[in-house]
Protein backbone atom coordinates (compact mmCIF):
# COMPACT_ATOMS: atom_id res chain seq x y z
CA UNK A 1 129.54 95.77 136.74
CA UNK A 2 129.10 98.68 134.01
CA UNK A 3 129.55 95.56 130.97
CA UNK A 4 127.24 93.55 132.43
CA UNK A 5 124.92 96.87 132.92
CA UNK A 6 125.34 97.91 129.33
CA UNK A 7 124.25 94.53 127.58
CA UNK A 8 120.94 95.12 128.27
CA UNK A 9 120.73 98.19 126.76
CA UNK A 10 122.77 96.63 123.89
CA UNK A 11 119.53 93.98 123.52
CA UNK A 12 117.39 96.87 123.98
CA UNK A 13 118.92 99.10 120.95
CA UNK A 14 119.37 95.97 118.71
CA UNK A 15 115.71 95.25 119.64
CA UNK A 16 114.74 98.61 118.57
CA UNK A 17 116.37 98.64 115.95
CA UNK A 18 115.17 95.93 114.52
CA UNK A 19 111.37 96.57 115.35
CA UNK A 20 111.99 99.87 113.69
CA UNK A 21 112.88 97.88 110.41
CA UNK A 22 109.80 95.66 110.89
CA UNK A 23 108.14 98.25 110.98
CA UNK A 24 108.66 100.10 107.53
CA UNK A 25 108.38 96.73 105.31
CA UNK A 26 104.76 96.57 104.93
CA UNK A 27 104.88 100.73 103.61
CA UNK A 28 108.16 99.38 101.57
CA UNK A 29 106.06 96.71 99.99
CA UNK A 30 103.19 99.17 99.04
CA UNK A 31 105.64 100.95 96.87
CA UNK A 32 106.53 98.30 95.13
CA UNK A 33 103.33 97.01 94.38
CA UNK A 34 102.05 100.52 93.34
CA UNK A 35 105.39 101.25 91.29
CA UNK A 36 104.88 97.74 89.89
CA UNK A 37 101.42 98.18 88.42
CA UNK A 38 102.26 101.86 87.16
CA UNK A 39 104.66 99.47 84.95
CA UNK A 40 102.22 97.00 84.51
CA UNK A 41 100.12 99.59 83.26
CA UNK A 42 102.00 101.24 80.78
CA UNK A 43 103.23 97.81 79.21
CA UNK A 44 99.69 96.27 79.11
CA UNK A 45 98.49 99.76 77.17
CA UNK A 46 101.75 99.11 74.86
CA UNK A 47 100.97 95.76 73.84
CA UNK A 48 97.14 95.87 73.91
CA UNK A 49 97.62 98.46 71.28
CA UNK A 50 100.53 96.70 69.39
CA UNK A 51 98.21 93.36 69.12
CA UNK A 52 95.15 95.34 68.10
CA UNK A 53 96.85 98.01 65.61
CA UNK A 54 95.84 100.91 67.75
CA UNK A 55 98.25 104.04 68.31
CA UNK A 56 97.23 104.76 71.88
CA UNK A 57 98.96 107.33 73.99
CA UNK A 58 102.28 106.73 75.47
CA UNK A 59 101.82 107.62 78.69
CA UNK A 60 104.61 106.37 80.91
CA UNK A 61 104.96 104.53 84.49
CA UNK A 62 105.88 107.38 86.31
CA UNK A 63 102.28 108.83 86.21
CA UNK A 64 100.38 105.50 86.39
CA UNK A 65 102.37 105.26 89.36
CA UNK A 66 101.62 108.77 90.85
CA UNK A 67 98.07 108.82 90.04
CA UNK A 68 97.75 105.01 91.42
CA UNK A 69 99.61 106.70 94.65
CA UNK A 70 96.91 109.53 94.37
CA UNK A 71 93.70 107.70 94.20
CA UNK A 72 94.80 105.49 97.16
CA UNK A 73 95.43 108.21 99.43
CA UNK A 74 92.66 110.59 98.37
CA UNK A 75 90.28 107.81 98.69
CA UNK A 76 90.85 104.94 101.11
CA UNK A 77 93.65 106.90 102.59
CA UNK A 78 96.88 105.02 103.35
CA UNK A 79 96.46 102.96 107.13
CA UNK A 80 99.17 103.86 109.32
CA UNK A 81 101.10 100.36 109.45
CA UNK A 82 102.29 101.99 106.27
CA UNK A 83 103.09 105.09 106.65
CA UNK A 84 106.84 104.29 108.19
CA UNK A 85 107.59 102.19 104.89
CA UNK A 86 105.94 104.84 102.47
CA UNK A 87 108.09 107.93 104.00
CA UNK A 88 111.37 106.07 102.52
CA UNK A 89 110.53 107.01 99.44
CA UNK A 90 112.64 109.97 99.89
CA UNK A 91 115.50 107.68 100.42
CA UNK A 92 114.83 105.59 97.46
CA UNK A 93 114.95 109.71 95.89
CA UNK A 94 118.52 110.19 97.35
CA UNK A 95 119.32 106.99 96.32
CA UNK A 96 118.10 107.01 92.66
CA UNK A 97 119.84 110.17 92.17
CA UNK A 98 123.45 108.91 93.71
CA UNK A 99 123.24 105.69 91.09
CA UNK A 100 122.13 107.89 88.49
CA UNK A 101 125.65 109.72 88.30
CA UNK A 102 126.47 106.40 86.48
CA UNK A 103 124.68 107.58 83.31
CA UNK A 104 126.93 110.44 83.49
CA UNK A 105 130.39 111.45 82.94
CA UNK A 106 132.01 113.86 84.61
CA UNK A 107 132.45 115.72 81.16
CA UNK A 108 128.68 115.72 80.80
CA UNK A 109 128.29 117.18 84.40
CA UNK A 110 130.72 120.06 83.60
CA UNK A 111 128.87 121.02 80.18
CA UNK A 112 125.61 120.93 81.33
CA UNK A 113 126.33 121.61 84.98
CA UNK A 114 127.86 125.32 83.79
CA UNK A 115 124.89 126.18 81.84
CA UNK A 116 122.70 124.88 84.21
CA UNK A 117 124.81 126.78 87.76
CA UNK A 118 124.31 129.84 85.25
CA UNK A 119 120.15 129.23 85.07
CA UNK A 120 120.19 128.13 88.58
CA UNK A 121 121.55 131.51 90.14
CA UNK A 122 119.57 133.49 88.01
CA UNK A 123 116.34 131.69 88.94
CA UNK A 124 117.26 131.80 92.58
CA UNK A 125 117.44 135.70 92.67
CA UNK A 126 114.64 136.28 90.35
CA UNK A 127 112.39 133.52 92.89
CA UNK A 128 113.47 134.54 96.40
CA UNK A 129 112.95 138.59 95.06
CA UNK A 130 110.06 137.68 93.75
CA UNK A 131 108.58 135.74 96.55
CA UNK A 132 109.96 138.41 98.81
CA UNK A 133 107.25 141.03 97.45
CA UNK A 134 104.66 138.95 96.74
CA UNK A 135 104.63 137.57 100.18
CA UNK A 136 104.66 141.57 101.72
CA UNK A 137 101.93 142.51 98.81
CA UNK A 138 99.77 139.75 100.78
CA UNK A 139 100.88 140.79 104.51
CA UNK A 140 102.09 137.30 105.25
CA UNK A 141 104.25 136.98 108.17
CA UNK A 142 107.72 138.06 107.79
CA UNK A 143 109.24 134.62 108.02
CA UNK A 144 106.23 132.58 106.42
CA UNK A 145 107.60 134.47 103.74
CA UNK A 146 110.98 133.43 104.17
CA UNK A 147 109.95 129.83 103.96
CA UNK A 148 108.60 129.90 100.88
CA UNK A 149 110.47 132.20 99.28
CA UNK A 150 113.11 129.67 100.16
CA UNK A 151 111.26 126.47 99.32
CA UNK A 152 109.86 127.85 95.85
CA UNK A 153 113.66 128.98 94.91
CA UNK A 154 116.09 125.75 96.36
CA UNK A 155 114.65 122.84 97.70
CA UNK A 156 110.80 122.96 98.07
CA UNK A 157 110.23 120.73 101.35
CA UNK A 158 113.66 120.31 102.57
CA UNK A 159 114.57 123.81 102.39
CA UNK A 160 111.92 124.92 104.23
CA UNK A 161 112.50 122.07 107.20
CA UNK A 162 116.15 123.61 107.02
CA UNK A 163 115.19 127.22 106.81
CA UNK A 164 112.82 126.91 109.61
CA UNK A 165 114.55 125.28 112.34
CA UNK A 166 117.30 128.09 111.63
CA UNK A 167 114.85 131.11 111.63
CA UNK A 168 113.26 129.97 114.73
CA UNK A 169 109.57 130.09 112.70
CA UNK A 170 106.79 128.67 114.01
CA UNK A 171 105.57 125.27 112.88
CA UNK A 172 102.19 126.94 111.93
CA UNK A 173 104.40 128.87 108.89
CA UNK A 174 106.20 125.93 107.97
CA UNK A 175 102.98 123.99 107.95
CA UNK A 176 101.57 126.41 105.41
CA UNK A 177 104.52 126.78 102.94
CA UNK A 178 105.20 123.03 103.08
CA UNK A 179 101.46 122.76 101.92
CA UNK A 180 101.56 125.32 99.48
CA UNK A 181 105.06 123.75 97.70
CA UNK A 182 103.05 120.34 98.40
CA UNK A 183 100.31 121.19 96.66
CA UNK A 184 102.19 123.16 93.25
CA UNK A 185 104.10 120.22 93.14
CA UNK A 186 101.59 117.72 92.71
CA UNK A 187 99.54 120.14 89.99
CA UNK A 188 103.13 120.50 88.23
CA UNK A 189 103.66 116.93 87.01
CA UNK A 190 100.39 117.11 84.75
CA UNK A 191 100.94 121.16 83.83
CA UNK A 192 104.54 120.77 82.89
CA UNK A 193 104.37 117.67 79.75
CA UNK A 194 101.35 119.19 79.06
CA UNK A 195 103.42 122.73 77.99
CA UNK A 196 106.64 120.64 77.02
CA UNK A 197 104.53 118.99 74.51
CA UNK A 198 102.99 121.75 73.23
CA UNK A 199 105.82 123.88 72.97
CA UNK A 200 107.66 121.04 71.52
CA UNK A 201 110.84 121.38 73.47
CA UNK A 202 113.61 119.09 73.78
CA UNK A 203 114.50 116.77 76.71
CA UNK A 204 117.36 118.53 77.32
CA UNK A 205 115.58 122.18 77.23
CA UNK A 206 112.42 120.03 78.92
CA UNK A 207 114.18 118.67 81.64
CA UNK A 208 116.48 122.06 82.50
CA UNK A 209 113.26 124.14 83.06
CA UNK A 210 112.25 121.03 84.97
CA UNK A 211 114.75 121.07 87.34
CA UNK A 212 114.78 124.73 87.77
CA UNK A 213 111.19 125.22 88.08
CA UNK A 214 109.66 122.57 89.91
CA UNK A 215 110.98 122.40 93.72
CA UNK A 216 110.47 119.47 95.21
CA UNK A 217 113.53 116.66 93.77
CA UNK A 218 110.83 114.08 93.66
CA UNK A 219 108.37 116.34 91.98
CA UNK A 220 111.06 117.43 89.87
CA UNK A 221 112.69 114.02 89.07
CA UNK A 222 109.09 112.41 88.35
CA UNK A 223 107.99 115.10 86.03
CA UNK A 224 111.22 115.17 83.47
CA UNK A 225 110.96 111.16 83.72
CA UNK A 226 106.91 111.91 82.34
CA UNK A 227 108.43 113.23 79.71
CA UNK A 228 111.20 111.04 78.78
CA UNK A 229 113.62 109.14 80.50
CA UNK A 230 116.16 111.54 79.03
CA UNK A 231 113.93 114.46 80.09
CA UNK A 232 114.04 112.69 83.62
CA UNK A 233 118.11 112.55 83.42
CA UNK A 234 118.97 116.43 82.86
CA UNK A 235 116.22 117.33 85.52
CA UNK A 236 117.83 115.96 87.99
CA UNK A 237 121.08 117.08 86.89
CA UNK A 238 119.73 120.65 87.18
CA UNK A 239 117.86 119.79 90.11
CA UNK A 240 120.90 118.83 91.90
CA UNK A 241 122.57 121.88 91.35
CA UNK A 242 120.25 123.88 93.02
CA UNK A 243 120.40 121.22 95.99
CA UNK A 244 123.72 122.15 95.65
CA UNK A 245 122.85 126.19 97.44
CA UNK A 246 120.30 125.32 100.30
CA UNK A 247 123.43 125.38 102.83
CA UNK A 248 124.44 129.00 101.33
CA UNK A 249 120.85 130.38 101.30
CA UNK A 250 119.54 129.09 104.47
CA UNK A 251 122.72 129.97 106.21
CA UNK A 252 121.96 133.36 104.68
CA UNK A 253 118.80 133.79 106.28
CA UNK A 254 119.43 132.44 109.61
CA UNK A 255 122.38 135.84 109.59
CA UNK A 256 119.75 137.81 108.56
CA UNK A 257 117.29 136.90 111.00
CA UNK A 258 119.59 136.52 113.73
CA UNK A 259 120.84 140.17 113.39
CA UNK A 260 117.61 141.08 113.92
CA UNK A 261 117.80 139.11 117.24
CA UNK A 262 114.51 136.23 116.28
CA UNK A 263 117.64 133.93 115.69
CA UNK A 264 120.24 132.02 117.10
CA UNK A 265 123.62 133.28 116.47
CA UNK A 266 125.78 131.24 113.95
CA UNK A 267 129.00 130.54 115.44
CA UNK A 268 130.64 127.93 113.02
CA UNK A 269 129.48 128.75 109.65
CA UNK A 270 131.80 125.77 108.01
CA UNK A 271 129.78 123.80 110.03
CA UNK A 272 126.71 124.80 109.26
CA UNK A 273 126.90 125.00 106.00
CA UNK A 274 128.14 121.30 105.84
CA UNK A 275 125.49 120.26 107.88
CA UNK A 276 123.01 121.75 105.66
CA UNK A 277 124.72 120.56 102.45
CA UNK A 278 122.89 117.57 100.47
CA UNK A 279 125.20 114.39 100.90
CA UNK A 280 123.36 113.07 98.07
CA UNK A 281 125.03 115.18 95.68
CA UNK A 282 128.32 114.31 96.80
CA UNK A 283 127.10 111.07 96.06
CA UNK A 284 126.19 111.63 92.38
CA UNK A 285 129.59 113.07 91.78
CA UNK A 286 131.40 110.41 93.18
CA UNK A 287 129.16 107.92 91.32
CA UNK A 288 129.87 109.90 87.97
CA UNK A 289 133.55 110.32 88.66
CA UNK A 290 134.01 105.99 89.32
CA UNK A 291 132.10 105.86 85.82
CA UNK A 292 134.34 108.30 84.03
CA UNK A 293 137.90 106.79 84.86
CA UNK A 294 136.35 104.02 83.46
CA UNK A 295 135.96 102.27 87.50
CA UNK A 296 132.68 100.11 86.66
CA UNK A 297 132.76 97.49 83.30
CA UNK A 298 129.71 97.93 80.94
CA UNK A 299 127.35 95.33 82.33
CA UNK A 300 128.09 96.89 86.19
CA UNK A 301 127.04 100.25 84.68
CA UNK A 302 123.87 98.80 82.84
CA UNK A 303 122.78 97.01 86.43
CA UNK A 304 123.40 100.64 88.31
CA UNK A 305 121.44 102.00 85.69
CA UNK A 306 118.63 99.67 86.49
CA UNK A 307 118.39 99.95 90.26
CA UNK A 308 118.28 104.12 89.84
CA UNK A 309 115.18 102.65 87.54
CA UNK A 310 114.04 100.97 90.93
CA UNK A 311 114.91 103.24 93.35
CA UNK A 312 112.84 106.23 91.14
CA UNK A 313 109.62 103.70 90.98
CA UNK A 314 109.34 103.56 94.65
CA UNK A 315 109.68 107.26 95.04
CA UNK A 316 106.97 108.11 92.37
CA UNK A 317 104.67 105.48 93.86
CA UNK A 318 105.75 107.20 97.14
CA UNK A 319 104.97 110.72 95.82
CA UNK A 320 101.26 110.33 95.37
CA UNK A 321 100.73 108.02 98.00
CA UNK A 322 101.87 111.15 100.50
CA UNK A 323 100.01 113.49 98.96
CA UNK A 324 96.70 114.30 100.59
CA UNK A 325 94.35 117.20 99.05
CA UNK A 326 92.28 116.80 102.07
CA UNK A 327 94.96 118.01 104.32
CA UNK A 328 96.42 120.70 101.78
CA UNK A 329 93.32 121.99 101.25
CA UNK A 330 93.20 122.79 105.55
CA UNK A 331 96.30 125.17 105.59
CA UNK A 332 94.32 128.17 104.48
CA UNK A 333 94.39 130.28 101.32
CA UNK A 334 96.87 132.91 101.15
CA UNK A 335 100.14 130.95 101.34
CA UNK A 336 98.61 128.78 97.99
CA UNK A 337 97.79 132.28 96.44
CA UNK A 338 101.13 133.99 97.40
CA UNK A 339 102.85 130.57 96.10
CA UNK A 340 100.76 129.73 93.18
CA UNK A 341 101.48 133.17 92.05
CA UNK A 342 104.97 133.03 92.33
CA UNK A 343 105.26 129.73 91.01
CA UNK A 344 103.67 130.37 87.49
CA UNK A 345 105.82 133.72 87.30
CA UNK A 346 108.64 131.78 88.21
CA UNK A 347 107.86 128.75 86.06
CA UNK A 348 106.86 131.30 82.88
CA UNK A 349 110.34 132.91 83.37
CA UNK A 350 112.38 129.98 83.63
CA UNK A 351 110.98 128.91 80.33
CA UNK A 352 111.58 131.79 78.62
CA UNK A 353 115.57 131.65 79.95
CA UNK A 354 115.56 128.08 78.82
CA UNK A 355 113.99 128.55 75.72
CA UNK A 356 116.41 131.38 74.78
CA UNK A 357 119.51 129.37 75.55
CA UNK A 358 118.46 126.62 73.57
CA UNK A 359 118.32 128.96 70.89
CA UNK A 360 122.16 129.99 71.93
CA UNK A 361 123.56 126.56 73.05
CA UNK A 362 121.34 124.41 70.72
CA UNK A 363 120.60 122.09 74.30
């Protein structure tokens, strides 16, 4: 009696299932055909000025793919039989990231990972201190302040979806920080080359402040890739490592808050913690570890190589195609103030760390 009960509901869930997957193909499909003409883009401006003897700008995918992204939603908008497929471009992220650990070895990591972990802590208590007064200079609420002193130090929109359901804030406050990190994020991937350029920094100094200035992973990851594809590479490495806290720090606050009883208690902090830990990174490692002991043969390598290409292309399509100024522009003014504040302070000082310990470590 119970089997022959439960295979419906077995039909039911594989139905589901199923319909769910249906379901995010046509958004899936929009990616790739905005990644694709990003590329399309940038090769037809390459040869067009090849053929003619012009030396036209350089300008890479990555933003022909955002600002595609950008235009479509700020314009038409994006229809809602896509929106399922477009909101995977945060998997394609975590995915991207995990294959790139193949274009590292585990050597690499630790060099660059030590200087990086030495930036990223440093950032992290200048950010959330900063924030911290900012935020009660402006009489924000106590925890809107908490989420974005949070998301413009770790993780930008993660951290603050971690940090909030752990604080017990409102969805109001998260609504406003999320916008705020949203919005910084979007102006960073044309502010940052802009400065690189000018400053004439290397991709490895480039792609360091990157990852420790910019807070979203995708905003992060698309706007060292702008820059170079080696830019792209050691902003995500230092990018990751800051993923790496947003158990510690949001654990952190949730103590803080809940000994001040607007919090539930923490019983199992191991637990926590590794629910709040990025699997992704464990990911890269393991990736980066296979390719050191020499796991994977050159061509497997080059093909992992190329589908962290692929994977990136759908996020940066996805990037602009979720970012609406419309509805940014409807979560008020203080939390952009308090963030865009904080932000250029934070960004300003992170160059100047970077910049000195290129002049140290010769990055």
């Amino acid at each position: 009696m119970a089997s022959s009960a439960a295979l419906p509901q077995t039909h039911t869930a594989a139905r589901s299932n199923s319909m769910g997957f249906f379901r995010l193909i046509p958004g899936v499909l929009l990616l790739i055909a905005v990644g694709c003409a990003g590329k399309f883009i940038e090769q037809f401006i390459a040869h067009y000025g090849k053929a003619h003897h012009l030396v036209l700008p350089n300008i890479e995918y990555v933003l022909w793919a955002i600002v595609i992204g950008l235009v479509i939603a700020n314009t038409v908008g994006v229809p809602e039989i896509f929106r399922p497929g477009v909101a995977t471009y945060e998997f394609w992220l975590k995915a991207g990231i995990v294959l790139l650990g193949a274009r590292f070895i585990l050597g690499d990591i630790l060099r660059l990972g030590g200087i990086s972990l030495i930036l990223v802590f440093i950032e992290l208590a200048l950010a959330l201190t900063f924030m911290t007064y900012l935020g009660r200079g402006f009489k924000l609420p106590p925890k809107l302040i908490t989420l974005l002193a949070v998301g413009s130090s770790v993780c930008g929109v993660s951290a603050i979806i971690a940090t909030q359901g752990a604080i017990d804030a409102d969805e109001e406050d998260s609504s406003y920080a999320i916008a705020a990190i949203l919005a910084l994020g979007a102006i960073s991937l044309f502010v940052f080359p802009l400065v690189g350029h000018a400053l004439h920094l290397s991709d490895h100094a480039y792609g360091l402040w990157t990852g420790l200035a910019v807070d979203n992973t995708a905003e992060a990851t698309a706007a060292g890739a702008i820059y170079s594809d080696a830019a792209g590479k050691f902003a995500v490495l230092a990018k990751t490592c800051r993923n790496a806290l947003i158990g510690f720090v949001v654990l952190g606050y949730a103590i803080y808050w809940a000994s001040k009883g607007q919090a539930a208690e923490i019983t199992n902090k191991g637990a926590f913690l590794w629910k709040k830990f990025p699997k992704f990174v464990l990911g890269f490692l393991l990736i980066s570890l296979l390719a050191t002991i020499g796991f994977f043969t050159k061509p497997q390598l080059g093909t992992l190589g190329n589908l962290s290409r692929w994977a990136f292309l759908l996020t940066f399509a996805g990037v602009g195609l979720r970012t609406s100024f419309r509805e940014l522009g409807k979560q008020g003014v203080r939390p952009f103030i308090v963030g865009a504040v904080g932000e250029v302070a934070i960004a300003l000082i992170t160059l100047g760390l970077v910049v000195g310990a290129d002049r140290l470590f010769h990055l």
